[in-house]
C-alpha atoms as a PDB file:
ATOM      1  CA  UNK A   1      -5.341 -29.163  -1.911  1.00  0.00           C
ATOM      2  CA  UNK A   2      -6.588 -25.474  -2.102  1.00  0.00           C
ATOM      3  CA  UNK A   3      -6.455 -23.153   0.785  1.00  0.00           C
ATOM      4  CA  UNK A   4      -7.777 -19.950   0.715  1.00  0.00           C
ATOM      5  CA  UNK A   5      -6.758 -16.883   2.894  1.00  0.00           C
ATOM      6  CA  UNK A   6      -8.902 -13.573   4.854  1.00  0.00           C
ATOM      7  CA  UNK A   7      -8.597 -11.492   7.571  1.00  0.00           C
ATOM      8  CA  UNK A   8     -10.801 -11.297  10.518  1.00  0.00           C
ATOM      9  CA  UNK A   9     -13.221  -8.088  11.882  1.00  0.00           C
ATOM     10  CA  UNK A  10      -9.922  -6.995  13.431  1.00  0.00           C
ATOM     11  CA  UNK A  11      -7.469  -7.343  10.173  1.00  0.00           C
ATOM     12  CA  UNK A  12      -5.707 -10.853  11.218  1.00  0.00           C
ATOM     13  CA  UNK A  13      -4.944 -13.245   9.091  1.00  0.00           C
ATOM     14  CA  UNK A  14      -6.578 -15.706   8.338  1.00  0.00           C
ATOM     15  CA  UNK A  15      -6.246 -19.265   6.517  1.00  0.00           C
ATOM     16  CA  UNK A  16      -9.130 -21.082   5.008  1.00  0.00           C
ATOM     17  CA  UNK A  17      -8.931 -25.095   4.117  1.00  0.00           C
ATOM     18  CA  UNK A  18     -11.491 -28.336   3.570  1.00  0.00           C
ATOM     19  CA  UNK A  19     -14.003 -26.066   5.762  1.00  0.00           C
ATOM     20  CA  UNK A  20     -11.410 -25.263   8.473  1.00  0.00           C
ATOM     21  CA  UNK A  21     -10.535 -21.797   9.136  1.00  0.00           C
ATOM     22  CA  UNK A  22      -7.045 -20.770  10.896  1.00  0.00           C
ATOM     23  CA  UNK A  23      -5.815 -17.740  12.607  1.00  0.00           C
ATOM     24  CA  UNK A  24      -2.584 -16.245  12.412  1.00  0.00           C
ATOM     25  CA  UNK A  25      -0.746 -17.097  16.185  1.00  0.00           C
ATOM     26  CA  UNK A  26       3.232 -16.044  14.621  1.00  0.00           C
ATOM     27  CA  UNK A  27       5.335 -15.933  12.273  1.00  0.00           C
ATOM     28  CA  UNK A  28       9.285 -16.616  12.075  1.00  0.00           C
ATOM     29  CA  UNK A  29      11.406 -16.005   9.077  1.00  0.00           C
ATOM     30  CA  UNK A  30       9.311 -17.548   6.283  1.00  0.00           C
ATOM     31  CA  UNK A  31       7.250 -19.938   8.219  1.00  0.00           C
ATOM     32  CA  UNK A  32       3.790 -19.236   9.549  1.00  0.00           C
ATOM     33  CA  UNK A  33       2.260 -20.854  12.613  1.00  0.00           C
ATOM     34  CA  UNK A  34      -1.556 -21.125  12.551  1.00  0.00           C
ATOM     35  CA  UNK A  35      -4.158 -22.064  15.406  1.00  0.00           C
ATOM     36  CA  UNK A  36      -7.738 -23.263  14.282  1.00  0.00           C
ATOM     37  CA  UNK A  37     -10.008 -20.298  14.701  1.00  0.00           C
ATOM     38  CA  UNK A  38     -12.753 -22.048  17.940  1.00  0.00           C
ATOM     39  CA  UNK A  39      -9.039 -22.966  19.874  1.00  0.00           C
ATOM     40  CA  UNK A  40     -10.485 -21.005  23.005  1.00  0.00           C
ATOM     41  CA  UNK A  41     -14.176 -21.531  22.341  1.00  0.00           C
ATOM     42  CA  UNK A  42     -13.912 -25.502  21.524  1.00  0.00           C
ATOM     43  CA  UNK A  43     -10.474 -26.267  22.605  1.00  0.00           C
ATOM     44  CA  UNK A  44      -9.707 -27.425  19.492  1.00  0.00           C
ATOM     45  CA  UNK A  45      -5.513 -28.094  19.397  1.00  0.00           C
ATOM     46  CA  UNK A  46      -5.210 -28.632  15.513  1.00  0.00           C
ATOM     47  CA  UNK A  47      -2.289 -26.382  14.053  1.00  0.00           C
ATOM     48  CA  UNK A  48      -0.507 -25.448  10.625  1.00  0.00           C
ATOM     49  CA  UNK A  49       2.480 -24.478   9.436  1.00  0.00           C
ATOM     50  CA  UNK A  50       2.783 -22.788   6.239  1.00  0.00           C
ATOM     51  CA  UNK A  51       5.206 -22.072   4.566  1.00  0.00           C
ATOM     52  CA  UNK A  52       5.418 -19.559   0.925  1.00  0.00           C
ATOM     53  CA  UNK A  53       1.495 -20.065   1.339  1.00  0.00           C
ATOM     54  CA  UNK A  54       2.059 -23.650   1.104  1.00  0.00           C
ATOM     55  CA  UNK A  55       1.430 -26.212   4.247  1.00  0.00           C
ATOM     56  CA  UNK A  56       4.269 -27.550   5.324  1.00  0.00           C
ATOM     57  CA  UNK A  57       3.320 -29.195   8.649  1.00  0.00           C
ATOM     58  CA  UNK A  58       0.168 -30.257  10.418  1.00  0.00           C
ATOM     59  CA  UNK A  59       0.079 -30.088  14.275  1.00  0.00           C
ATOM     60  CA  UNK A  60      -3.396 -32.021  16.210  1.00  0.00           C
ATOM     61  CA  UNK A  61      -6.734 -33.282  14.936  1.00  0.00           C
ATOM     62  CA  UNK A  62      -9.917 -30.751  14.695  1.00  0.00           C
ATOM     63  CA  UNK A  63     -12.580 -32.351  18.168  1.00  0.00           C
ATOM     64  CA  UNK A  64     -15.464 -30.137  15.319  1.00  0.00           C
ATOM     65  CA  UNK A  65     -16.588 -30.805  12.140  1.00  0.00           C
ATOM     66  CA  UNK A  66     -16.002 -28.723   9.509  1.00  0.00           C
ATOM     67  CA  UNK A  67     -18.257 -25.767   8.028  1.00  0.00           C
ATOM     68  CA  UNK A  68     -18.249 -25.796   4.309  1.00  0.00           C
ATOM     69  CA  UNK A  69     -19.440 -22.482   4.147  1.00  0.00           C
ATOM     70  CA  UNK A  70     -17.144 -20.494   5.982  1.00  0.00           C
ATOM     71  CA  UNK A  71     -15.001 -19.533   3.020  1.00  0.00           C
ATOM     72  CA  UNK A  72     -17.905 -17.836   1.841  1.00  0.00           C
ATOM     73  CA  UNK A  73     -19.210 -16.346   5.385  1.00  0.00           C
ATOM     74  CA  UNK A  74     -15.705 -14.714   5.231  1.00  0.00           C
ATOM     75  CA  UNK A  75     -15.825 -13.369   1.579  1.00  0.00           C
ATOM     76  CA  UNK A  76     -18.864 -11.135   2.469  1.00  0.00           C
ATOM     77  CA  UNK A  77     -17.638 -10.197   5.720  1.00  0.00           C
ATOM     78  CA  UNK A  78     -14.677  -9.722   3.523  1.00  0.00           C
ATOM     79  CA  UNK A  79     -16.725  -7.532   0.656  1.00  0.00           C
ATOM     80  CA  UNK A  80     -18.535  -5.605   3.575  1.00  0.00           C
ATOM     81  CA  UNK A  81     -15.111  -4.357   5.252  1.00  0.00           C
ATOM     82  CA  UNK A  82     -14.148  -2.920   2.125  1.00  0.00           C
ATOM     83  CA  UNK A  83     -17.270  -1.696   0.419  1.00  0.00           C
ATOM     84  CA  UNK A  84     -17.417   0.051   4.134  1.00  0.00           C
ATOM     85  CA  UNK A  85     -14.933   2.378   2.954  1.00  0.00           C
ATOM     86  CA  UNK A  86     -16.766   3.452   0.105  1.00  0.00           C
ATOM     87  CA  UNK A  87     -19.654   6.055   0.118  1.00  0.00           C
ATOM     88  CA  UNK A  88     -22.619   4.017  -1.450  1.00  0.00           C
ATOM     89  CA  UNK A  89     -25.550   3.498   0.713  1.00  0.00           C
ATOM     90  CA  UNK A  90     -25.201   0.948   3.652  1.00  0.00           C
ATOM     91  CA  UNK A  91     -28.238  -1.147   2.251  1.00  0.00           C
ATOM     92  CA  UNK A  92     -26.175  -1.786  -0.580  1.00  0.00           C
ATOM     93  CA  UNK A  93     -23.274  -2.666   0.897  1.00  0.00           C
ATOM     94  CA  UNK A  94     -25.510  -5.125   2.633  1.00  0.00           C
ATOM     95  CA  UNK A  95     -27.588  -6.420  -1.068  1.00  0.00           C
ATOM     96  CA  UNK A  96     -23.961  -6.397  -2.819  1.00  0.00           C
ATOM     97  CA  UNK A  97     -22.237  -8.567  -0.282  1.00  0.00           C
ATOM     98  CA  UNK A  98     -25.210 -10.728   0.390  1.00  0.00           C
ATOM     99  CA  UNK A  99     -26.195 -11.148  -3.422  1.00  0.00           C
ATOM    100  CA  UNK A 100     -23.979 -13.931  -5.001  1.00  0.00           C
ATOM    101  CA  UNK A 101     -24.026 -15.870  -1.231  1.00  0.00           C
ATOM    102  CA  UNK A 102     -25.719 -19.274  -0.952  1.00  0.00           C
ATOM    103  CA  UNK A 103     -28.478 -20.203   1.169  1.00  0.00           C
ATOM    104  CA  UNK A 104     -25.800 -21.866   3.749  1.00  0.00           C
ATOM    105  CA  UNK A 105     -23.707 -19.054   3.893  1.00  0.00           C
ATOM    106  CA  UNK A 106     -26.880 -16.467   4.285  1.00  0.00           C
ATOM    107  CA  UNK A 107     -28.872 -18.551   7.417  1.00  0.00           C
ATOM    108  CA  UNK A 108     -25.117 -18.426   9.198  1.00  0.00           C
ATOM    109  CA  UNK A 109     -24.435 -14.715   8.850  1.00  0.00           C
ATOM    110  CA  UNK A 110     -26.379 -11.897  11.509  1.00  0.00           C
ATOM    111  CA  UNK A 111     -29.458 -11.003  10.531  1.00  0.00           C
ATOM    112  CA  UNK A 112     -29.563  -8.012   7.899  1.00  0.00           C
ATOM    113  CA  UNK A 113     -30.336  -4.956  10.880  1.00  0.00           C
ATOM    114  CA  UNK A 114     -26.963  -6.677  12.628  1.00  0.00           C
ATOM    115  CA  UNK A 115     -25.149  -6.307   9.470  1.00  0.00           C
ATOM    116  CA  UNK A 116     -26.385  -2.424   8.734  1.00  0.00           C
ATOM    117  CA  UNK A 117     -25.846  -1.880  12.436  1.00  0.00           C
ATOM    118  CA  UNK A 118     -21.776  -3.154  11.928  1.00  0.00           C
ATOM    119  CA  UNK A 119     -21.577  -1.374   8.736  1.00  0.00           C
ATOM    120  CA  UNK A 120     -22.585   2.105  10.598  1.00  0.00           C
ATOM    121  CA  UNK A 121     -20.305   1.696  13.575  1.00  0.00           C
ATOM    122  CA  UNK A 122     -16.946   1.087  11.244  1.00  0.00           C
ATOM    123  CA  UNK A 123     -17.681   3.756   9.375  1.00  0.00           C
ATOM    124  CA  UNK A 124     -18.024   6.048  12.303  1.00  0.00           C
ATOM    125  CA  UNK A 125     -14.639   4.705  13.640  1.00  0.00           C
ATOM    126  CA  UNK A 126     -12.909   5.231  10.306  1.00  0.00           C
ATOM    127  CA  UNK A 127     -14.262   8.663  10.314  1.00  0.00           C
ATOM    128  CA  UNK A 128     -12.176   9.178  13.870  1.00  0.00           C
ATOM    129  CA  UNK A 129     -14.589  12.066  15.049  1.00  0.00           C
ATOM    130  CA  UNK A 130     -13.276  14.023  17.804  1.00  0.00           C
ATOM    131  CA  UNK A 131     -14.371  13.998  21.592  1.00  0.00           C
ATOM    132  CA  UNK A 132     -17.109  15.576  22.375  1.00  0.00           C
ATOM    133  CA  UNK A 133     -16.723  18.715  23.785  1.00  0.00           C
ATOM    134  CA  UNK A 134     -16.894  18.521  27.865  1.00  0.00           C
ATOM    135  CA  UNK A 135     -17.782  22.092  28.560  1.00  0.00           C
ATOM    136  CA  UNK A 136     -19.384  25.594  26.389  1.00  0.00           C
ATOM    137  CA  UNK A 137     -15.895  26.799  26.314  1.00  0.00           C
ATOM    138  CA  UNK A 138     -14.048  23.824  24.516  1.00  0.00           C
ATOM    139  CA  UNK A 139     -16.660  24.707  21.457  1.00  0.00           C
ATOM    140  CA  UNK A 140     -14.911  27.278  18.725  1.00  0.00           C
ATOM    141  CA  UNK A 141     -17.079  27.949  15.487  1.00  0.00           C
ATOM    142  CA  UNK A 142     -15.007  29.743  13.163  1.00  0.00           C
ATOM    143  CA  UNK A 143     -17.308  32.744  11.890  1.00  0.00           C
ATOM    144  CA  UNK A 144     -19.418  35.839  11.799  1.00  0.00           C
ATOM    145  CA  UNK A 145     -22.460  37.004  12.769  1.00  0.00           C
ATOM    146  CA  UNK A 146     -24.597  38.702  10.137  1.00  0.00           C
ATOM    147  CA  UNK A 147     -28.472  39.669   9.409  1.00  0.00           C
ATOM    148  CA  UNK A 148     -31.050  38.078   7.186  1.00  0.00           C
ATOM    149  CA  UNK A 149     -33.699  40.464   5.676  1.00  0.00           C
ATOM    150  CA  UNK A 150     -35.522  40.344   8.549  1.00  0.00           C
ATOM    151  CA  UNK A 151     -32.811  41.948  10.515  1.00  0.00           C
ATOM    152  CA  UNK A 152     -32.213  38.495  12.429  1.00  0.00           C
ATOM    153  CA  UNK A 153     -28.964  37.675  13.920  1.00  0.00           C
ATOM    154  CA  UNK A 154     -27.453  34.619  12.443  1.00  0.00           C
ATOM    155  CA  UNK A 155     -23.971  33.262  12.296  1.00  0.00           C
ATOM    156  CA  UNK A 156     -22.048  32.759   9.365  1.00  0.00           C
ATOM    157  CA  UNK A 157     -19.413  30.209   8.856  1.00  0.00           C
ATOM    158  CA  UNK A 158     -16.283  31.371   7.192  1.00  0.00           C
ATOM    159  CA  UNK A 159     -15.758  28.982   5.188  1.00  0.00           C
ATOM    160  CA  UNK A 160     -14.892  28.193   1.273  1.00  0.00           C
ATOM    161  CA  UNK A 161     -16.734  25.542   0.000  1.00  0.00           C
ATOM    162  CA  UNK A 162     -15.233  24.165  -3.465  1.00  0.00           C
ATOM    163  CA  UNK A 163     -18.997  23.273  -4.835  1.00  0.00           C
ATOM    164  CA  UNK A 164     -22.664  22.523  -3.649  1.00  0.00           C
ATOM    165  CA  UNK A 165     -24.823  19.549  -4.147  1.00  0.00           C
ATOM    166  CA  UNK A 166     -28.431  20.610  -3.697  1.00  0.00           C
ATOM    167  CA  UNK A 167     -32.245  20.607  -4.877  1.00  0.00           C
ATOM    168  CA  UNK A 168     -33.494  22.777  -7.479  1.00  0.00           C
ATOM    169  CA  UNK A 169     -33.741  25.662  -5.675  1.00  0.00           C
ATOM    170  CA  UNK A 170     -33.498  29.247  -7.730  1.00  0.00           C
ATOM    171  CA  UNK A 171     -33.560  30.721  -4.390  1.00  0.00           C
ATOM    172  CA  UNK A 172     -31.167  28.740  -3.109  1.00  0.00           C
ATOM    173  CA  UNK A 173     -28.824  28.793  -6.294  1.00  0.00           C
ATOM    174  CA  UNK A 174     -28.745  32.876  -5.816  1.00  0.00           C
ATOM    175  CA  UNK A 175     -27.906  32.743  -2.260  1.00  0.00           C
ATOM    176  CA  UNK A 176     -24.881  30.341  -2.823  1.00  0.00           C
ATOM    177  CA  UNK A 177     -23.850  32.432  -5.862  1.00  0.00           C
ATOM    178  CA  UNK A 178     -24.177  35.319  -3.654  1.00  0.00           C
ATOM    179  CA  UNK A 179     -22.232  34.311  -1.014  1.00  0.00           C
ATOM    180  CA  UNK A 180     -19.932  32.050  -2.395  1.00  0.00           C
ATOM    181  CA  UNK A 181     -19.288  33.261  -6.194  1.00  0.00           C
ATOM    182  CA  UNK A 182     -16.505  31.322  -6.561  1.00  0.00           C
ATOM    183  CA  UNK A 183     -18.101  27.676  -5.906  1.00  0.00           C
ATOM    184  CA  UNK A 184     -19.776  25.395  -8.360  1.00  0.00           C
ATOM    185  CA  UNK A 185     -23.820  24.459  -8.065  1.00  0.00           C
ATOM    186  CA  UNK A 186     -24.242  21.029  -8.568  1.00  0.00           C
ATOM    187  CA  UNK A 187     -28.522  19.510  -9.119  1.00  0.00           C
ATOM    188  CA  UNK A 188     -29.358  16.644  -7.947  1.00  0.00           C
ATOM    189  CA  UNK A 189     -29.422  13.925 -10.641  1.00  0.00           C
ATOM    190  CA  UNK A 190     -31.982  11.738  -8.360  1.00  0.00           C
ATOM    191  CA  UNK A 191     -34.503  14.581  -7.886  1.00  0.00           C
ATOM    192  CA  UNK A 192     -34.208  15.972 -11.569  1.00  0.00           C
ATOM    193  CA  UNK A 193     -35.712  12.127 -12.489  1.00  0.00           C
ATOM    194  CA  UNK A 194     -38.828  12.427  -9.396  1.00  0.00           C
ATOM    195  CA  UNK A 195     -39.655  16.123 -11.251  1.00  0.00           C
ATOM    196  CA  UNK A 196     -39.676  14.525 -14.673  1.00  0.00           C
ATOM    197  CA  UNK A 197     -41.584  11.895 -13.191  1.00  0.00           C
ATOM    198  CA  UNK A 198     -44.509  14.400 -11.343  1.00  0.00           C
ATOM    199  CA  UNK A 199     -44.364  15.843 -15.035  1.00  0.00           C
ATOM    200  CA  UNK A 200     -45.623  12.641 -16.389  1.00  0.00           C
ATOM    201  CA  UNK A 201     -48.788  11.915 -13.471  1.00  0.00           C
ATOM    202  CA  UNK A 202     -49.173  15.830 -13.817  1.00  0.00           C
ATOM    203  CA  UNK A 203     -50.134  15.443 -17.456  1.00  0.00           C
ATOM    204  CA  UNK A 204     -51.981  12.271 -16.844  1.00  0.00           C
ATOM    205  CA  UNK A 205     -49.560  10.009 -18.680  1.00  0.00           C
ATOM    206  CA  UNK A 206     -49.074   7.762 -15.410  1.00  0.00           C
ATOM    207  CA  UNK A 207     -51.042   4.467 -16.948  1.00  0.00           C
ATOM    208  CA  UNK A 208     -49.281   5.407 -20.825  1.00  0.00           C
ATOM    209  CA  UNK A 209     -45.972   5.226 -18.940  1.00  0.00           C
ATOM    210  CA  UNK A 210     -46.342   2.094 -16.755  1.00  0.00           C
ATOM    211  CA  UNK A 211     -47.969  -0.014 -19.875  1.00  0.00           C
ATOM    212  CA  UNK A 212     -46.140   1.699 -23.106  1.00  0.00           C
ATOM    213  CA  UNK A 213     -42.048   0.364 -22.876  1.00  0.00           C
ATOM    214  CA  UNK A 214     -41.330   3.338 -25.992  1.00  0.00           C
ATOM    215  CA  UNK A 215     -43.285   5.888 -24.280  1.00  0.00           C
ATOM    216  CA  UNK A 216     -41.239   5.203 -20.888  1.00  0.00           C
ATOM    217  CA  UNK A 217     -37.923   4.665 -22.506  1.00  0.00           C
ATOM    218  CA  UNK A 218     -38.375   7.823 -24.185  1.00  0.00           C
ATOM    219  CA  UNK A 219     -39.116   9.985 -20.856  1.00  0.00           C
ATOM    220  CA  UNK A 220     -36.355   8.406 -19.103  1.00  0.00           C
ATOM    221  CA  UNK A 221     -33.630   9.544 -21.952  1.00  0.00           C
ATOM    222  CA  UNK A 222     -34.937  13.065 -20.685  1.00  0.00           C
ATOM    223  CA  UNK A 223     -32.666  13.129 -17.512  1.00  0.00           C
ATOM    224  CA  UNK A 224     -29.683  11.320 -19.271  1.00  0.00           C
ATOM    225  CA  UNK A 225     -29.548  15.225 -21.110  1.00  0.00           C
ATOM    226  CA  UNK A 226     -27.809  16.015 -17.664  1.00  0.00           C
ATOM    227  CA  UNK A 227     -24.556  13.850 -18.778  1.00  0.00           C
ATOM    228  CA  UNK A 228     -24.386  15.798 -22.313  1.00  0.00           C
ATOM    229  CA  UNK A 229     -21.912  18.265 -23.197  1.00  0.00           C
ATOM    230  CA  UNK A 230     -23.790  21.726 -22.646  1.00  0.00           C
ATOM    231  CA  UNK A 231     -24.106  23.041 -26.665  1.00  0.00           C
ATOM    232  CA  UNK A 232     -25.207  19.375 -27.428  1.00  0.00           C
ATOM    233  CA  UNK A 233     -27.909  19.371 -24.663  1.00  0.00           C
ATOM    234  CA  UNK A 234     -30.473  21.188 -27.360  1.00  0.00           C
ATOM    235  CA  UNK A 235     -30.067  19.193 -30.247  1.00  0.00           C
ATOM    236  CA  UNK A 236     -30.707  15.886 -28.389  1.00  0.00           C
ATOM    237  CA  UNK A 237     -33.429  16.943 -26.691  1.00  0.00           C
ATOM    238  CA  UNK A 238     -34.767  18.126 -30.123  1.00  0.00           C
ATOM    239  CA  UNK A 239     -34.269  14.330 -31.237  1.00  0.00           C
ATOM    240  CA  UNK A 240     -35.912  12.990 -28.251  1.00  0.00           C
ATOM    241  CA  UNK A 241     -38.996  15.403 -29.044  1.00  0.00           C
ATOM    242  CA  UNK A 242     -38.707  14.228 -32.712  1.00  0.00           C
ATOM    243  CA  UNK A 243     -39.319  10.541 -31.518  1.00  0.00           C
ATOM    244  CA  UNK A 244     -41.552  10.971 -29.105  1.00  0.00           C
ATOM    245  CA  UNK A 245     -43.839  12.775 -32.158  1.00  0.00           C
ATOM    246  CA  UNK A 246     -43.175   9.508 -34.440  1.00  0.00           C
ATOM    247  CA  UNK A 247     -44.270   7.295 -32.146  1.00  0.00           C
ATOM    248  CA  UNK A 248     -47.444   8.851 -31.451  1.00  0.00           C
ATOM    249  CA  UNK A 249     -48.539   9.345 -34.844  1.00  0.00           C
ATOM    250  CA  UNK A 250     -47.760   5.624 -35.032  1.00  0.00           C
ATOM    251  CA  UNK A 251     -49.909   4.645 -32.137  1.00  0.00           C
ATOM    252  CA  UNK A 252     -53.117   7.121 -33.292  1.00  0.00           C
ATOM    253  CA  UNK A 253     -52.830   4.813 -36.830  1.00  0.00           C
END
């Protein structure tokens, strides 16, 4: 007989078998002493003892029937805790968790808004933010004032920033080089593929691209030249060229 073991929302342990779940209520020496999960809700007096994650003892009959799907109801609660600590986007935490779960598990979990919404709020409590400040005086902004062109007052954070992820800017580029010689500029990869893309509808290759597969493949090796070793970015993009000319010559015959 297989059990299974999770945690809850709150990190206590929990024990999984024939579509029973069991919380942790103690522990002494190597034995464990479990409660079934709806004890308050349902009043439900069944109990096990485990013991080397093996069950040992049984304590009460279940007055419920059993859920076969909450093994996997708590795998993507399970997946979401963790993938909560990560820094992809909270939709797909959501699609990731969500994608391998059957249609049983899926109609019993909160809606997908609920989910995002939970996702959001444990994040913000893992970041710990401080209070916010109760008065003008609790606020200290480490910094100097200085003037833009204009001879506008602004302030200035002193600060050292290690690199910058931004657009591409040139203006913006010189400004962080100006300021802050001695941190990296970083593009972003996502809006270096929508400006190859505006390329493409600029030179009115928008229908070639969404009905020629070669023709599409081809542009979208274009941003993969960001991932390239810098003296082997010219060549490549040389051999891209190269096929881009072969296949047209093929299509015109």
């Amino acid at each position: 007989m297989s059990i299974l073991f999770s945690e809850t929302e709150k990190g206590k342990p929990v024990l999984i078998e024939n579509g029973f779940d069991y919380i942790q209520e103690r522990a002494h020496e190597n034995k464990i002493y479990w409660r079934c999960t709806p004890c308050n809700k349902q009043k439900c007096k069944a109990r096990l003892h485990t013991t080397n994650n093996t069950i040992c003892y049984r304590v009460g009959d279940h007055n419920h029937a059993p859920n076969p799907s909450i093994s996997g109801i708590r795998q993507c609660r399970s997946e979401i805790r963790d993938l909560c600590k990560t820094t992809i986007t909270t939709h797909s935490i959501v699609a990731a968790s969500i994608a391998t779960a059957s249609t049983a598990v899926l109609s019993q979990l909160p809606p997908i808004n609920n989910l995002k919404r939970t996702i959001c709020r444990r994040r913000a409590a893992n970041l710990n933010f401080p209070a916010n400040p109760r008065s003008i005086s609790e606020i200290h902004i480490n910094g100097s004032f200085a003037l833009t062109k204009k001879k506008e007052q602004f302030l200035q954070p002193l600060f050292k920033p290690s690199s910058f992820l931004i657009d591409f800017e040139s203006g913006a580029m010189k400004a962080i080089n100006s300021c802050w010689p001695q941190s990296s500029v970083h593009a972003c990869f996502f809006h270096l593929t929508q400006n190859i893309y505006r390329q493409v509808q600029k030179a009115g290759f928008t229908t070639k691209y969404g009905n020629d597969e070669e023709y599409a493949h081809a542009v979208r090796m274009l941003p993969a030249l960001a991932f390239l070793e810098t003296n082997d970015i010219y060549s490549a993009f040389e051999d891209i060229g190269n096929l881009q000319v072969d296949f047209e010559v093929a299509t015109e015959g």
